[in-house]
N, C-alpha and C. Protein backbone atom coordinates (compact mmCIF):
# COMPACT_ATOMS: atom_id res chain seq x y z
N UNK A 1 87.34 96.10 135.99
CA UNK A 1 88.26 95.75 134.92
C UNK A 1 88.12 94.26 134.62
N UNK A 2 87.95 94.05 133.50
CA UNK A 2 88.07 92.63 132.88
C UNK A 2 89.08 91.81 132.80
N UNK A 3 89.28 90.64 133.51
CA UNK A 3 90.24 89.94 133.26
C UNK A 3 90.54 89.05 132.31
N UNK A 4 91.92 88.70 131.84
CA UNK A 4 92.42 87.84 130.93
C UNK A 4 93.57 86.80 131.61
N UNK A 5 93.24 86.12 131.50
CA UNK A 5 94.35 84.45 131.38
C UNK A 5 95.22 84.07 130.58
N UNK A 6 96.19 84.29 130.44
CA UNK A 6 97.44 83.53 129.84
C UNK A 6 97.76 82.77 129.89
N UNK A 7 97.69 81.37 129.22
CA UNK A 7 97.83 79.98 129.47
C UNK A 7 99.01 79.86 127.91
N UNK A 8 100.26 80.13 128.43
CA UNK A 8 101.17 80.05 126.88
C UNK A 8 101.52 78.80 127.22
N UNK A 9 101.83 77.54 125.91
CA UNK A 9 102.46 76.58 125.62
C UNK A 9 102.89 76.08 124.47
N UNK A 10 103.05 75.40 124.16
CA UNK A 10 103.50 74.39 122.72
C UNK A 10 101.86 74.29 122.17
N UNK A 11 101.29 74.39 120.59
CA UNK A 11 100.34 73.98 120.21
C UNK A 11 99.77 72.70 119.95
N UNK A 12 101.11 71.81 120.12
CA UNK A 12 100.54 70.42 120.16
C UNK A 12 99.89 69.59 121.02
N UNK A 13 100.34 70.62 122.30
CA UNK A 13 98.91 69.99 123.29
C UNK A 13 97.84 70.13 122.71
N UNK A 14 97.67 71.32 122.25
CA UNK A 14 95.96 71.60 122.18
C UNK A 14 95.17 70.58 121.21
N UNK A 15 96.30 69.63 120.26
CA UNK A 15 95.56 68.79 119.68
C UNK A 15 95.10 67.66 120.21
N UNK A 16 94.16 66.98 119.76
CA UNK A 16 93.90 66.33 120.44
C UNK A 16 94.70 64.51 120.29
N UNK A 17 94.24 63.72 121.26
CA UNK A 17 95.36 62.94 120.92
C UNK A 17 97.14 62.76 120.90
N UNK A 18 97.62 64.10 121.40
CA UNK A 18 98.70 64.66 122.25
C UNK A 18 98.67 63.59 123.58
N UNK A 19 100.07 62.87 123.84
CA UNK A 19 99.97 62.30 125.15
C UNK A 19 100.10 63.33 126.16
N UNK A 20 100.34 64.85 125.83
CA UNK A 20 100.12 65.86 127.38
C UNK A 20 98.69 66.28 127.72
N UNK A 21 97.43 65.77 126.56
CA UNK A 21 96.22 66.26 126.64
C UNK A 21 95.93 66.47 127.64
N UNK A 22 96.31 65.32 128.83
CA UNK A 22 95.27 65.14 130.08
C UNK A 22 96.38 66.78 131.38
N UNK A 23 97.78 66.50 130.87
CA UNK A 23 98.01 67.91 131.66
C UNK A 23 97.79 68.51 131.02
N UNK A 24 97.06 68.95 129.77
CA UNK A 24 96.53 70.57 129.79
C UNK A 24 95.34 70.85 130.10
N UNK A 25 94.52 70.01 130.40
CA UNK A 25 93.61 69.44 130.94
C UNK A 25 93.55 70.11 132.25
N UNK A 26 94.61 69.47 133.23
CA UNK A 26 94.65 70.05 134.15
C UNK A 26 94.86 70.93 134.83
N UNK A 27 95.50 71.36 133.59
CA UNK A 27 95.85 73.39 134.00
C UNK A 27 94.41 74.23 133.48
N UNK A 28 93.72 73.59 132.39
CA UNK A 28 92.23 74.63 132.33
C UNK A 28 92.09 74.61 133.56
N UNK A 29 91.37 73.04 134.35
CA UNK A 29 90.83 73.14 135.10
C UNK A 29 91.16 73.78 136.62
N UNK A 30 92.34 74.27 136.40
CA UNK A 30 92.74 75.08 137.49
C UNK A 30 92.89 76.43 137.53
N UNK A 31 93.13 76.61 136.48
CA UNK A 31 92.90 78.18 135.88
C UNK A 31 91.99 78.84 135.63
N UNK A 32 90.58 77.88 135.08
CA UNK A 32 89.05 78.29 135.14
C UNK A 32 88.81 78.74 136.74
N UNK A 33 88.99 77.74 137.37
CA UNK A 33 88.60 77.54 138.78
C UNK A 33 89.00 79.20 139.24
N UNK A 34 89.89 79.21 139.15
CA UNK A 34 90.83 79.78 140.50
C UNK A 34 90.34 81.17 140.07
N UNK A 35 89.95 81.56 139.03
CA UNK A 35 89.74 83.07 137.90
C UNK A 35 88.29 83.34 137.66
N UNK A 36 87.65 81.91 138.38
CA UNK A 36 86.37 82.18 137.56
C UNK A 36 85.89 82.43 136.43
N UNK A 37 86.71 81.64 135.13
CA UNK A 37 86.67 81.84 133.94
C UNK A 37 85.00 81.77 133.53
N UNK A 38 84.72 82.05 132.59
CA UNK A 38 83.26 82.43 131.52
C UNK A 38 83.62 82.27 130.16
N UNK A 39 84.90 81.84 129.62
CA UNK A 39 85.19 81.51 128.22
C UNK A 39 86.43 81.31 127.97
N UNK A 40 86.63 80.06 127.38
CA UNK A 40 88.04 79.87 126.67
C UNK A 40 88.13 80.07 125.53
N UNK A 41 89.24 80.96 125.36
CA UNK A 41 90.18 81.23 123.84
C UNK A 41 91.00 80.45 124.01
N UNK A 42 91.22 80.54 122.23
CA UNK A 42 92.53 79.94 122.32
C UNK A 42 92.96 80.41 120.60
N UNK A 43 94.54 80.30 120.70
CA UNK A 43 95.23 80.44 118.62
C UNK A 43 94.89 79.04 118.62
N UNK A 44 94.06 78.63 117.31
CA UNK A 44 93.79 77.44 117.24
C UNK A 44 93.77 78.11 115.59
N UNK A 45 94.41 76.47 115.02
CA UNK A 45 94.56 76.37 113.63
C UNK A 45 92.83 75.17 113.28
N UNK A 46 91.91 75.67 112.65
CA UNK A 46 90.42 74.75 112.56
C UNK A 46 91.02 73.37 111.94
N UNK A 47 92.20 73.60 111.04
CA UNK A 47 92.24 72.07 110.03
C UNK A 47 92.83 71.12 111.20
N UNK A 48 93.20 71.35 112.35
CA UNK A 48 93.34 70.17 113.57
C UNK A 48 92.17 69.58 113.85
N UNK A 49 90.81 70.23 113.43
CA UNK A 49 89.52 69.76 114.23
C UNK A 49 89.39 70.03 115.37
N UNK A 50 89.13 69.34 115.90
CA UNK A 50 88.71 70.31 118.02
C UNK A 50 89.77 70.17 118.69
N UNK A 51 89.47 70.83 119.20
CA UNK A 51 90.76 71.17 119.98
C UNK A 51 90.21 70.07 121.65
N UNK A 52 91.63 70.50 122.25
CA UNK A 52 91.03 70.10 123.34
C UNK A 52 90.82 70.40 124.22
N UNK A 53 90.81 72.01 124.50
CA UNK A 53 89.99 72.92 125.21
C UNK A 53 89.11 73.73 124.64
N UNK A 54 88.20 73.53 123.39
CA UNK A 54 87.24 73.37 123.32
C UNK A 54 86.40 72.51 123.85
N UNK A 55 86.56 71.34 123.87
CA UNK A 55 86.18 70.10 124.07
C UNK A 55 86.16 70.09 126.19
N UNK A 56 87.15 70.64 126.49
CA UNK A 56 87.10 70.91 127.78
C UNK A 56 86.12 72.08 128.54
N UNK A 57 85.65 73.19 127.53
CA UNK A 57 85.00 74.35 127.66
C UNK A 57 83.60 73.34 127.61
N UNK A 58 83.61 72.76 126.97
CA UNK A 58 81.62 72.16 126.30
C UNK A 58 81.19 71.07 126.94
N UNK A 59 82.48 70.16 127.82
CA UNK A 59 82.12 69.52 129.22
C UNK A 59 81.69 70.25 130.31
N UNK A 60 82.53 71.60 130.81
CA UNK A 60 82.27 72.13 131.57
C UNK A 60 81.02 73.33 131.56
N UNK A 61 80.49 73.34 130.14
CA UNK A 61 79.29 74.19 130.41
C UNK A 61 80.15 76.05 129.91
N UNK A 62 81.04 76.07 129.79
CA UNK A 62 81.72 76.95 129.81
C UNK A 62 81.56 77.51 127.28
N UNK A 63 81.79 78.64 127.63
CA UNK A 63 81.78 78.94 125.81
C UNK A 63 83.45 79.37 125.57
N UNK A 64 83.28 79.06 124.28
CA UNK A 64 84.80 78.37 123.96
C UNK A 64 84.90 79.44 122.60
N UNK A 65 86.08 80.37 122.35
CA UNK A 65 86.19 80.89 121.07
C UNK A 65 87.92 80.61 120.44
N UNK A 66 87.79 80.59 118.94
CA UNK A 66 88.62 80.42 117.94
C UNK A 66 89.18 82.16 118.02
N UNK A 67 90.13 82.84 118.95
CA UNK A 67 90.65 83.80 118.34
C UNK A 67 91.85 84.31 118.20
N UNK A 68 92.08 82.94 116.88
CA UNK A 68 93.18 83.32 116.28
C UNK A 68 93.45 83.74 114.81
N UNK A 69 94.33 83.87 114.23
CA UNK A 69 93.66 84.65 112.93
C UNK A 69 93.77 83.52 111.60
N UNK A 70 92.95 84.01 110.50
CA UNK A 70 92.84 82.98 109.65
C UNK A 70 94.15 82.60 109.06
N UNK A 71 93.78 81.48 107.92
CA UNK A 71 95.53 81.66 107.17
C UNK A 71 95.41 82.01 106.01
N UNK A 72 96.01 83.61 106.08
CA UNK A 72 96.62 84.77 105.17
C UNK A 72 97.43 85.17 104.96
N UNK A 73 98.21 85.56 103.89
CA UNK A 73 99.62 85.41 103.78
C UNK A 73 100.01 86.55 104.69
N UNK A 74 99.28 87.93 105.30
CA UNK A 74 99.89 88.98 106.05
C UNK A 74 99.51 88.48 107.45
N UNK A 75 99.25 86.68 107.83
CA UNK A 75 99.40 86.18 108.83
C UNK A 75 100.99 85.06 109.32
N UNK A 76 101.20 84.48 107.99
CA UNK A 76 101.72 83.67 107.96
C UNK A 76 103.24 84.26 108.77
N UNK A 77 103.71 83.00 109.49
CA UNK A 77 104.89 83.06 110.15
C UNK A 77 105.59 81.52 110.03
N UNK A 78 106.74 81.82 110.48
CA UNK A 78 107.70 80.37 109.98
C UNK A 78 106.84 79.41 111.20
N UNK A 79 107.27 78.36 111.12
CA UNK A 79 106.63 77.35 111.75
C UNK A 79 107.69 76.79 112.37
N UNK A 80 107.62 76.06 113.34
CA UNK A 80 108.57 74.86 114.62
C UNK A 80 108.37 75.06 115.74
N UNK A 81 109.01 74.84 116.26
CA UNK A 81 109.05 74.58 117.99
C UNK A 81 108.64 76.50 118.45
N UNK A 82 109.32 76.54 117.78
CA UNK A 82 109.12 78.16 118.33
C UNK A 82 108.46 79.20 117.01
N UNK A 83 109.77 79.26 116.10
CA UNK A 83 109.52 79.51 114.82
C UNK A 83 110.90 78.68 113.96
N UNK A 84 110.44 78.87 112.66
CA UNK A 84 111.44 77.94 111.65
C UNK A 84 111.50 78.54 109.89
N UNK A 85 112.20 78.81 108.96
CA UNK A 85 113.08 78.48 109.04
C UNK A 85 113.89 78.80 109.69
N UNK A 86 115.30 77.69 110.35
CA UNK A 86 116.11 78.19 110.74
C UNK A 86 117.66 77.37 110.10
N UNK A 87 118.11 77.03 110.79
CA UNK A 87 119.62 76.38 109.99
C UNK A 87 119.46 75.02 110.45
N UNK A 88 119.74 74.36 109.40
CA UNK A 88 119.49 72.88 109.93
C UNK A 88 120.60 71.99 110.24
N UNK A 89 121.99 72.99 110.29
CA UNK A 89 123.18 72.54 111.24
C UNK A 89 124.05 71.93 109.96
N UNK A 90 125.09 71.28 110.32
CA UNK A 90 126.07 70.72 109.58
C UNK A 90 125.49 69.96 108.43
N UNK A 91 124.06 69.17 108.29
CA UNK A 91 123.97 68.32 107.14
C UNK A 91 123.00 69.00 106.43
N UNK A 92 122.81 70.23 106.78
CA UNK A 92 121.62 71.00 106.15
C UNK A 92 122.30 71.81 104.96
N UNK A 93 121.33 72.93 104.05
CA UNK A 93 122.41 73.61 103.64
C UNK A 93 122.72 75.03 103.88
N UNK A 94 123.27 74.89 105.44
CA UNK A 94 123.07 76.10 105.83
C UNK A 94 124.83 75.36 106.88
N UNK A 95 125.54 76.55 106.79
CA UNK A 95 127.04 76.15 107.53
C UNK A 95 126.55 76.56 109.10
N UNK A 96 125.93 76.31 110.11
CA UNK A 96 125.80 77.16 111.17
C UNK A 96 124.81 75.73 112.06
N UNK A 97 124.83 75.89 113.14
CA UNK A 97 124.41 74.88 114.26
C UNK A 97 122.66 75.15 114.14
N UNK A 98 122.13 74.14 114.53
CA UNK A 98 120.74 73.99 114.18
C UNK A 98 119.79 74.96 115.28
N UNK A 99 118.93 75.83 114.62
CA UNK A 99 118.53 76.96 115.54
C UNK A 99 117.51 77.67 114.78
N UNK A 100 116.16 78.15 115.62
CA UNK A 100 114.97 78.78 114.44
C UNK A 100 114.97 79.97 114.44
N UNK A 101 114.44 80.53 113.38
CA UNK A 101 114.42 82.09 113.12
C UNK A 101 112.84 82.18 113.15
N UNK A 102 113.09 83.69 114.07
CA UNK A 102 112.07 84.28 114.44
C UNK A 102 111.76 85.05 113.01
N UNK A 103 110.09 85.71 113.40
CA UNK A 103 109.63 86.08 111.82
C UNK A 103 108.54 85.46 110.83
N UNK A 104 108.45 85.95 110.47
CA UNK A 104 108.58 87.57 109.74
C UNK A 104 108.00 88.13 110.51
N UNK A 105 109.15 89.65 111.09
CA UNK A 105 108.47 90.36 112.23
C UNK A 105 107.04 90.94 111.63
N UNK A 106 106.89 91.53 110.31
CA UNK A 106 105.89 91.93 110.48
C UNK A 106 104.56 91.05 110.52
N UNK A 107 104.67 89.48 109.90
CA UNK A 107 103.68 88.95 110.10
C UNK A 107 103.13 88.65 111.60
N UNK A 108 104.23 88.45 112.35
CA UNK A 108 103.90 88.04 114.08
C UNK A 108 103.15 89.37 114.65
N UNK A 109 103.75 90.44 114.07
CA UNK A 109 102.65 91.70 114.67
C UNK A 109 101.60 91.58 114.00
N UNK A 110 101.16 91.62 112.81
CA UNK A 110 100.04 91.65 112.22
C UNK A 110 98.97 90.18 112.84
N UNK A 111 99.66 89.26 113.06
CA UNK A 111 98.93 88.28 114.18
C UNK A 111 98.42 88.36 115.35
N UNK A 112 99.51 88.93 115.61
CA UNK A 112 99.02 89.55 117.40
C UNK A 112 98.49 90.76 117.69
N UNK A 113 98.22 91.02 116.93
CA UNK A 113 97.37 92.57 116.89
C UNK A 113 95.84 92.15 116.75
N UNK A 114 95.59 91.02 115.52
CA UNK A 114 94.38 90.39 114.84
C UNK A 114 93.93 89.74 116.70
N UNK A 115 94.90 89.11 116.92
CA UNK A 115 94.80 88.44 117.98
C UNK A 115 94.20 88.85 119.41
N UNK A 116 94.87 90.05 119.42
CA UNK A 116 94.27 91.19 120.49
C UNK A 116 93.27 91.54 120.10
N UNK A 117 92.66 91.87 119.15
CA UNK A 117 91.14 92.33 119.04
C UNK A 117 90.13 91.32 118.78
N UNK A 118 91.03 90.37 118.62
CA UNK A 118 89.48 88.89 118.59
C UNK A 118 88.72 88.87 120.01
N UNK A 119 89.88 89.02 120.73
CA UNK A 119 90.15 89.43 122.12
C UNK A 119 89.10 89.79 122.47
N UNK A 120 89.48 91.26 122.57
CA UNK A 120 89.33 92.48 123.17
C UNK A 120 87.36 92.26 122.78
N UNK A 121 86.90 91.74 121.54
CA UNK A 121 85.74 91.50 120.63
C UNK A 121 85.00 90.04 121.73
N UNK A 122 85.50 89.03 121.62
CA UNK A 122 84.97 88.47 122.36
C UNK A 122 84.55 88.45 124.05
N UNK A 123 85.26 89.45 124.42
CA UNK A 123 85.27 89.72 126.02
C UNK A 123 83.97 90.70 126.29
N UNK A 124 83.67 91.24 125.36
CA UNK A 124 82.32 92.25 125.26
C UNK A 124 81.32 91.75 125.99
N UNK A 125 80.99 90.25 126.18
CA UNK A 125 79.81 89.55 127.08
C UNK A 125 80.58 88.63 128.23
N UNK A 126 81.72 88.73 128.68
CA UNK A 126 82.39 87.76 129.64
C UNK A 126 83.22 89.24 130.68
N UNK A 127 83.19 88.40 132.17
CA UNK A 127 84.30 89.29 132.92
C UNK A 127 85.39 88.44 133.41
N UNK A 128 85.61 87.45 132.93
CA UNK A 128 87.16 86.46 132.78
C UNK A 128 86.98 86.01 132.05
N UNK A 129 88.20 85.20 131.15
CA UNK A 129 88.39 84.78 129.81
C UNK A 129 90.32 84.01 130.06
N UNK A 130 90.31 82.86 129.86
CA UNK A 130 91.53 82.52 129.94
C UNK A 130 91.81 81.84 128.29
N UNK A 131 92.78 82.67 128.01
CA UNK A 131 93.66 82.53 126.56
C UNK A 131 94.88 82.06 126.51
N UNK A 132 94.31 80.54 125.54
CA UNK A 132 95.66 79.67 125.12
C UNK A 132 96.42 80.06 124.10
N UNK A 133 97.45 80.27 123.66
CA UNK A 133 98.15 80.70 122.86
C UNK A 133 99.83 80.17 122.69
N UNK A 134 100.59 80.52 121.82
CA UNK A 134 102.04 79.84 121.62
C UNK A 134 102.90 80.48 122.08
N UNK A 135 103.83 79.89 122.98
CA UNK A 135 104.79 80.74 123.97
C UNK A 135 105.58 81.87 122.82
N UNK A 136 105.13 81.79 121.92
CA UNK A 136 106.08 82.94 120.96
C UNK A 136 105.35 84.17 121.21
N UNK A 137 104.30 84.39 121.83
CA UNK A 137 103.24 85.37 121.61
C UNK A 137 103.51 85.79 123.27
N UNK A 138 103.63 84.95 123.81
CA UNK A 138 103.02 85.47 125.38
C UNK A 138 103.56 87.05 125.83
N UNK A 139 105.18 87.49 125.63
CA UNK A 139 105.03 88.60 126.42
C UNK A 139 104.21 89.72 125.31
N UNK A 140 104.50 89.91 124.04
CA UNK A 140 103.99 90.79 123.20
C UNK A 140 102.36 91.35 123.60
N UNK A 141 101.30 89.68 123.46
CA UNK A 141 100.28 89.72 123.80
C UNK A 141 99.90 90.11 124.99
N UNK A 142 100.57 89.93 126.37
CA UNK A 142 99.82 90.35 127.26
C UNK A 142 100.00 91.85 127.61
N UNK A 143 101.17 92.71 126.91
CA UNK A 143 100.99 94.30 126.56
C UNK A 143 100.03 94.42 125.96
N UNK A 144 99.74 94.14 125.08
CA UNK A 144 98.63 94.36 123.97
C UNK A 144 97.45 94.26 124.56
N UNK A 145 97.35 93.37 125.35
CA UNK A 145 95.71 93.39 125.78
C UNK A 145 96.27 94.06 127.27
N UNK A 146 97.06 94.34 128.17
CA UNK A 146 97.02 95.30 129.21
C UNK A 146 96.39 96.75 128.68
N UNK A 147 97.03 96.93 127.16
CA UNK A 147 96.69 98.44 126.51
C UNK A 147 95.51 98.76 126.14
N UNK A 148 94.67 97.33 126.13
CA UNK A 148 93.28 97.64 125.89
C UNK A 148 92.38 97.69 127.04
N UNK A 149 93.24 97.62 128.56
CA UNK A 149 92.66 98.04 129.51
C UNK A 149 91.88 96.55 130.59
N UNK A 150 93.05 95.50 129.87
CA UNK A 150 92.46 93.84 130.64
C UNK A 150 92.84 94.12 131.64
N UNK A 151 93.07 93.00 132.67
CA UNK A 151 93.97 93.32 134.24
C UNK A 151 94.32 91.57 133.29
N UNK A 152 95.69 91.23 133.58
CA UNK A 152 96.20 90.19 132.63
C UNK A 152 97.23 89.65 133.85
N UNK A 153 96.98 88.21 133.74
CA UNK A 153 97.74 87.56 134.24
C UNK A 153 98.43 85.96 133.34
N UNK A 154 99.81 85.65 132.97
CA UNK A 154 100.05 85.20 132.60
C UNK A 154 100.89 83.81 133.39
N UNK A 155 100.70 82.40 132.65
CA UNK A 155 101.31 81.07 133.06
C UNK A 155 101.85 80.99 131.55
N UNK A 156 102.65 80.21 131.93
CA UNK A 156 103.02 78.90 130.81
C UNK A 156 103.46 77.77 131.30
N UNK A 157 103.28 76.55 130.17
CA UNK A 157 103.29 75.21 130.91
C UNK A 157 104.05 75.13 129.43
N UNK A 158 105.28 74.47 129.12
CA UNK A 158 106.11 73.51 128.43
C UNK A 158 106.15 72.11 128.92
């Protein structure tokens, strides 16, 4: 059985120039190690430019894939910390305390589905694979790829 890595966090590590670069840094390099990784994924948006576990995959000799899905409107989801819109509290124009809305459910499935088979597609030549992705995804995704028959183990680092 093929394994998968769950490395969920915030996407602004993965950019580069992030002052947490160097700890996410240090969680590849412990998570490759320990799994015997053969390729890093990751949801990566391309208009950031490299990421920085790409950039950590192509030091280490290791192959690095983009599988996350393009931007299409039956991708698109609210954006923030988690997701957004949400209420932007007393000075916003919304009467209610500041807090994000999840959604559009169907776009987050139609993501994580795309997401699971970039997957499931790139693992065809690897027998570990550790996948970065946004803590909004982590429990959904690692059903999704258990169902396609991974053996899945999941972290997250905030």
């Amino acid at each position: 059985m093929k394994t998968i890595v769950l490395l969920a966090t915030v996407h602004q590590y993965q950019i580069r120039g992030n002052e947490f670069n160097s700890g996410l840094e240090t969680r590849l390099a412990y998570l490759t190690s320990r799994f015997s990784v053969q390729v890093v994924m990751e949801e990566w948006a391309e208009r950031h430019g490299q990421s920085v576990a790409s950039q950590f995959a192509q030091t280490r000799q290791l192959s690095w894939a983009n599988v996350g899905t393009p931007d299409e409107t039956q991708f698109r989801t609210y954006t923030g910390p988690v997701n957004y819109p949400g209420h932007d509290g007393p000075n916003g124009d919304w009467d209610a305390p500041g807090m994000d809305q999840y959604g559009p459910y169907e776009n987050q499935e139609s993501r994580e589905l795309r997401m699971a088979a970039n997957v499931d597609a790139e693992m065809k030549s690897y027998e570990a694979g550790l996948f970065i992705l946004g803590l909004a995804h982590m429990h959904s995704i690692f059903g999704k790829l258990r169902s396609l028959e991974f053996n899945v183990t999941g972290y997250s680092w905030l």
